[in-house]
N, C-alpha and C. Protein backbone atom coordinates (compact mmCIF):
# COMPACT_ATOMS: atom_id res chain seq x y z
N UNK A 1 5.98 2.17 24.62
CA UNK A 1 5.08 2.51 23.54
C UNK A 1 5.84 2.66 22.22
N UNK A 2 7.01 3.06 22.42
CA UNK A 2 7.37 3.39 20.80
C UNK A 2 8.31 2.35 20.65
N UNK A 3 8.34 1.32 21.22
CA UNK A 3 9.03 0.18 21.01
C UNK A 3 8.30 -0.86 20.16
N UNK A 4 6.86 -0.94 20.73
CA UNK A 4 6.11 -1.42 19.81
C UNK A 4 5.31 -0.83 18.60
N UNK A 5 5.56 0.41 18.75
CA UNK A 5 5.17 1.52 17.46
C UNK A 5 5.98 0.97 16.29
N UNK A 6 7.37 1.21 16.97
CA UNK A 6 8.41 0.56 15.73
C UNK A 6 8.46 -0.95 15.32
N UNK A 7 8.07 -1.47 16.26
CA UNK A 7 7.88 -2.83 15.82
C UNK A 7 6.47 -3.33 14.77
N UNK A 8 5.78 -2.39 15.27
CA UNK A 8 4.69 -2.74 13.89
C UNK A 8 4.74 -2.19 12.73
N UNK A 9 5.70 -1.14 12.52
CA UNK A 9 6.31 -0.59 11.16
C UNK A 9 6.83 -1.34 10.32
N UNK A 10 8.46 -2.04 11.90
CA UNK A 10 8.94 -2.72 11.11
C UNK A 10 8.15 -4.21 10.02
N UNK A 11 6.97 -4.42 10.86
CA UNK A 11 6.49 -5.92 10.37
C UNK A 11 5.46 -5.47 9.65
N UNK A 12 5.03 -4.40 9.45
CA UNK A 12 4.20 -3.91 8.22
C UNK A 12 4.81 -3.89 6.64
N UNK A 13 6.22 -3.23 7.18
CA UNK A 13 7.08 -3.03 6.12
C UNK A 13 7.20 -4.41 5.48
N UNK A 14 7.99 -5.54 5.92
CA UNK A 14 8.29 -6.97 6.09
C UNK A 14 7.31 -8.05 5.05
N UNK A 15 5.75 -7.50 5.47
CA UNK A 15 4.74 -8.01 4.83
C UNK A 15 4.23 -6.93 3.35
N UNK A 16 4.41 -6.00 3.34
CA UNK A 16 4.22 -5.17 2.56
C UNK A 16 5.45 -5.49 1.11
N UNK A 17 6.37 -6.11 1.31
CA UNK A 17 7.78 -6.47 0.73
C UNK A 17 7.75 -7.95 0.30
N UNK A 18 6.55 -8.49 1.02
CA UNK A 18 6.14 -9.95 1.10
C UNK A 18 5.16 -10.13 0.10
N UNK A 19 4.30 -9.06 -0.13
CA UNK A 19 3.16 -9.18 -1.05
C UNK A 19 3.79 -8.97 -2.39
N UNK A 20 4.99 -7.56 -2.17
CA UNK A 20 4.92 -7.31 -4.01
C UNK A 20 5.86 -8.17 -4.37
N UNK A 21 6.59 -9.27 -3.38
CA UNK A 21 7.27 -10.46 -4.16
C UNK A 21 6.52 -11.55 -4.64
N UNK A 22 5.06 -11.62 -4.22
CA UNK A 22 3.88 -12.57 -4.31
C UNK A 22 3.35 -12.00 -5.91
N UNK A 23 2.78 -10.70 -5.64
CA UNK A 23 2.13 -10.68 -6.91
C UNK A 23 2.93 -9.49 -7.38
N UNK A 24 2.84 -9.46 -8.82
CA UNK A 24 3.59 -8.76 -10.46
C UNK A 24 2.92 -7.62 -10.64
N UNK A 25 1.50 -7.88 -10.58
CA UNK A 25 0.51 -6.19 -10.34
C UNK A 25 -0.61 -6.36 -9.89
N UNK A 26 -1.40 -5.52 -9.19
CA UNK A 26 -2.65 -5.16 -8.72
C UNK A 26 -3.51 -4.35 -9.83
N UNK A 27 -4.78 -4.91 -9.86
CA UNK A 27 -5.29 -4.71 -11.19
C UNK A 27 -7.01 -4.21 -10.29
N UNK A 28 -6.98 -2.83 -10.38
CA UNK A 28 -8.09 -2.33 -9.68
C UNK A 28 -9.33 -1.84 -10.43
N UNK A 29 -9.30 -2.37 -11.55
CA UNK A 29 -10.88 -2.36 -12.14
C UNK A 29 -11.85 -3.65 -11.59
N UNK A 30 -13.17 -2.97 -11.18
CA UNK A 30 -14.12 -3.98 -11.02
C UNK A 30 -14.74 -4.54 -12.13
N UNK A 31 -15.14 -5.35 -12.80
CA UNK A 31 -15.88 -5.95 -14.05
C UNK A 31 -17.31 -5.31 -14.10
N UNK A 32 -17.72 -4.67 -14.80
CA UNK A 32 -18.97 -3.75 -14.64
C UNK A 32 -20.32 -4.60 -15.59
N UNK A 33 -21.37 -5.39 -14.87
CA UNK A 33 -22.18 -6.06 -14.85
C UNK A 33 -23.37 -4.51 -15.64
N UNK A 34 -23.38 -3.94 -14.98
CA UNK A 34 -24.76 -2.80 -15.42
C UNK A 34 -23.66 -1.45 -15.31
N UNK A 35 -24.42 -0.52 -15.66
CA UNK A 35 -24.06 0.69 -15.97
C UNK A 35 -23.78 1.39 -14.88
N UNK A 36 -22.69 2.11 -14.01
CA UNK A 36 -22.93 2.33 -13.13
C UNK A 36 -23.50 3.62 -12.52
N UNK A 37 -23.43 4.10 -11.75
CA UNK A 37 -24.59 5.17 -11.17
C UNK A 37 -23.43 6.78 -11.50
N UNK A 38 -24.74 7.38 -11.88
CA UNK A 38 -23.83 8.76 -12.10
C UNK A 38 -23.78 9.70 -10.91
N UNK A 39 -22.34 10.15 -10.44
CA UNK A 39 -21.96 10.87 -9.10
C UNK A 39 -23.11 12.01 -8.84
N UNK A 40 -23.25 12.36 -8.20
CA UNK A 40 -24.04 13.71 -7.33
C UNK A 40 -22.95 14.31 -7.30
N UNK A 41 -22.87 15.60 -7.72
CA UNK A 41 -21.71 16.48 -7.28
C UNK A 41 -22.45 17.88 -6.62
N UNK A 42 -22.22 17.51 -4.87
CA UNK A 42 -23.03 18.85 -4.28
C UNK A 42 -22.27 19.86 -4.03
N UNK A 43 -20.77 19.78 -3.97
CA UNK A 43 -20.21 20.86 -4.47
C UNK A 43 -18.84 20.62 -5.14
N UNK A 44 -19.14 21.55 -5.99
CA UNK A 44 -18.14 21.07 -7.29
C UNK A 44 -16.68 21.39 -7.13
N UNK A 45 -15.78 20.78 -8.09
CA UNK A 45 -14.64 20.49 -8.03
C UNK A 45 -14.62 19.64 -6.60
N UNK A 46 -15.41 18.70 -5.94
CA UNK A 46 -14.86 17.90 -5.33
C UNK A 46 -15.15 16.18 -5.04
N UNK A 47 -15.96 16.16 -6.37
CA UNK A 47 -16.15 14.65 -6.76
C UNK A 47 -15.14 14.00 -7.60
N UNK A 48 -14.75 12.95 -6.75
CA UNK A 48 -13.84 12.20 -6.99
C UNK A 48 -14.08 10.94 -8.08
N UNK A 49 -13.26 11.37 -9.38
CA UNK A 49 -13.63 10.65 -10.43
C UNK A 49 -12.15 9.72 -11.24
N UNK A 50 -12.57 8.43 -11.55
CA UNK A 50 -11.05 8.42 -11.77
C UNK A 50 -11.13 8.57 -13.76
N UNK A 51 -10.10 8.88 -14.31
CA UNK A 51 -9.76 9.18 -15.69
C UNK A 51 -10.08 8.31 -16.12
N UNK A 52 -10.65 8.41 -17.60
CA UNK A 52 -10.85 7.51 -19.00
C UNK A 52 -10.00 6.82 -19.06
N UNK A 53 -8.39 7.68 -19.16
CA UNK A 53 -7.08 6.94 -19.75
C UNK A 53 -6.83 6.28 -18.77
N UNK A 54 -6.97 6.23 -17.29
CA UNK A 54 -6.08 5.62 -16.73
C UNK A 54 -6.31 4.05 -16.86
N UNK A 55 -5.35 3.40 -16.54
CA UNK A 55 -5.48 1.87 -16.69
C UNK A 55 -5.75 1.17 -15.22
N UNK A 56 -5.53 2.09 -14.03
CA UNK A 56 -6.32 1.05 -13.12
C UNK A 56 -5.51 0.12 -12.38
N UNK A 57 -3.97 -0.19 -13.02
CA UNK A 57 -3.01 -1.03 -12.65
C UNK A 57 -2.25 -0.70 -12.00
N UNK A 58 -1.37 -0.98 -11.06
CA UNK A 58 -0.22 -0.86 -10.39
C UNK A 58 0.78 -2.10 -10.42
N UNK A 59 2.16 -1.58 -11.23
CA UNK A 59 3.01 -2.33 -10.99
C UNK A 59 3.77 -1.97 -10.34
N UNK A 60 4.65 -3.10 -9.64
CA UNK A 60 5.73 -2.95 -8.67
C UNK A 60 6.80 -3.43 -9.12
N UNK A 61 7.56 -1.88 -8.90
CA UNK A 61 9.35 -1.79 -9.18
C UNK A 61 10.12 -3.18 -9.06
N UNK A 62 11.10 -3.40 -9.80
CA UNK A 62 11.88 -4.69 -9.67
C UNK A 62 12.19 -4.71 -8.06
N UNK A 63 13.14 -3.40 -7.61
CA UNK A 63 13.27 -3.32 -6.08
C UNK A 63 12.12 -2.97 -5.50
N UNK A 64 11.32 -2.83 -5.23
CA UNK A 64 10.54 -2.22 -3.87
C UNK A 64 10.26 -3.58 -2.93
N UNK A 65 10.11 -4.91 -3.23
CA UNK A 65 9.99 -6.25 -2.40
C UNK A 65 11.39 -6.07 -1.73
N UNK A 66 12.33 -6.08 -2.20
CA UNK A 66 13.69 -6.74 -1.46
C UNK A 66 14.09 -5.14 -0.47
N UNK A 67 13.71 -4.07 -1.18
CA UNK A 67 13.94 -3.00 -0.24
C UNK A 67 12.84 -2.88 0.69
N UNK A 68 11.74 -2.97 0.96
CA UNK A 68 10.81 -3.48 1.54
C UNK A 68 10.78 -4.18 3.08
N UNK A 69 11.52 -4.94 2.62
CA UNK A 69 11.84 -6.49 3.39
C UNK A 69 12.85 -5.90 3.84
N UNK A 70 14.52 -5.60 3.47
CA UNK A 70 15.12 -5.23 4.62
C UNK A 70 15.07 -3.43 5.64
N UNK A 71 13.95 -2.75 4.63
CA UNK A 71 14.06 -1.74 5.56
C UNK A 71 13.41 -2.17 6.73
N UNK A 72 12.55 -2.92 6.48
CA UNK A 72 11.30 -3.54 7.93
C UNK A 72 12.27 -4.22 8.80
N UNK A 73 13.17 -5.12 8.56
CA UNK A 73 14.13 -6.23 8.99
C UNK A 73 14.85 -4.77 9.94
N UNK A 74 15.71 -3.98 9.72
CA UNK A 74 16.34 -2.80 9.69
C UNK A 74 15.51 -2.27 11.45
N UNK A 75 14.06 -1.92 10.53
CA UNK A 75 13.05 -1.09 11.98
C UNK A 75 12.63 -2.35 12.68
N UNK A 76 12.90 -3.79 12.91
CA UNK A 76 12.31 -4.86 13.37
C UNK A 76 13.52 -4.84 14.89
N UNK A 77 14.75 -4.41 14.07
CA UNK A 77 16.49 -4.90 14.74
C UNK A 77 16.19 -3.65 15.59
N UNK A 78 16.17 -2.25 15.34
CA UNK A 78 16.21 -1.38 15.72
C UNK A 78 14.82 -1.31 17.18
N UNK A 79 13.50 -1.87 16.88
CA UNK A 79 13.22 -1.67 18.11
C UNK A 79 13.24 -2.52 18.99
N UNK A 80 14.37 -3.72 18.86
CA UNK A 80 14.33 -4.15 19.78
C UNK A 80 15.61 -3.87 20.96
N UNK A 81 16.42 -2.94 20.05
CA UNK A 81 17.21 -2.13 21.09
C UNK A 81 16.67 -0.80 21.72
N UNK A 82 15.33 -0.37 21.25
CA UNK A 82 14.70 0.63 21.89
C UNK A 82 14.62 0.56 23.66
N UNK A 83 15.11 1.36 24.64
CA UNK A 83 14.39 1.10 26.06
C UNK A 83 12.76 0.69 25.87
N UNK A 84 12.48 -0.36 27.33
CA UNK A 84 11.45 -0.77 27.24
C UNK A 84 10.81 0.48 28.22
N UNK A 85 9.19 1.06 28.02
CA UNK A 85 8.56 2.46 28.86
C UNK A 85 7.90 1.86 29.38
């Protein structure tokens, strides 16, 4: 079991290192066609709202692809010296 636990870390990691060498940023605004609906807040302080200022974007660090990629490579090597259960 934790042989293949680690093995899907490692190849999560691998692909996760794979994407932010693919794309420069993730850009999480939807294009807003109509106005959208105003929250219900049934009890307060716990509607989840995101900020005016924020921009919505995520960029990725020069390293996080190449560190990415060999920490997964790293947990890929590692479980396959794990005992098999």
């Amino acid at each position: 079991m934790w042989r293949a636990f680690f093995m899907a870390v490692g190849i999560t990691l691998c692909i996760c290192g794979a994407e932010c060498l693919v794309f420069e940023k993730a850009d999480l605004h939807r294009k807003q066609e109509a106005a959208p609906p105003t929250p219900v807040m049934v009890i307060p302080y716990l509607s989840a709202s995101v900020a005016p200022n924020s921009s919505g974007e995520i960029r990725f660090p020069e390293w996080a692809p190449w560190t990415l990629i060999s920490a997964g490579a790293v947990v890929v090597c590692y479980s396959l010296t794990v005992a098999k259960s």
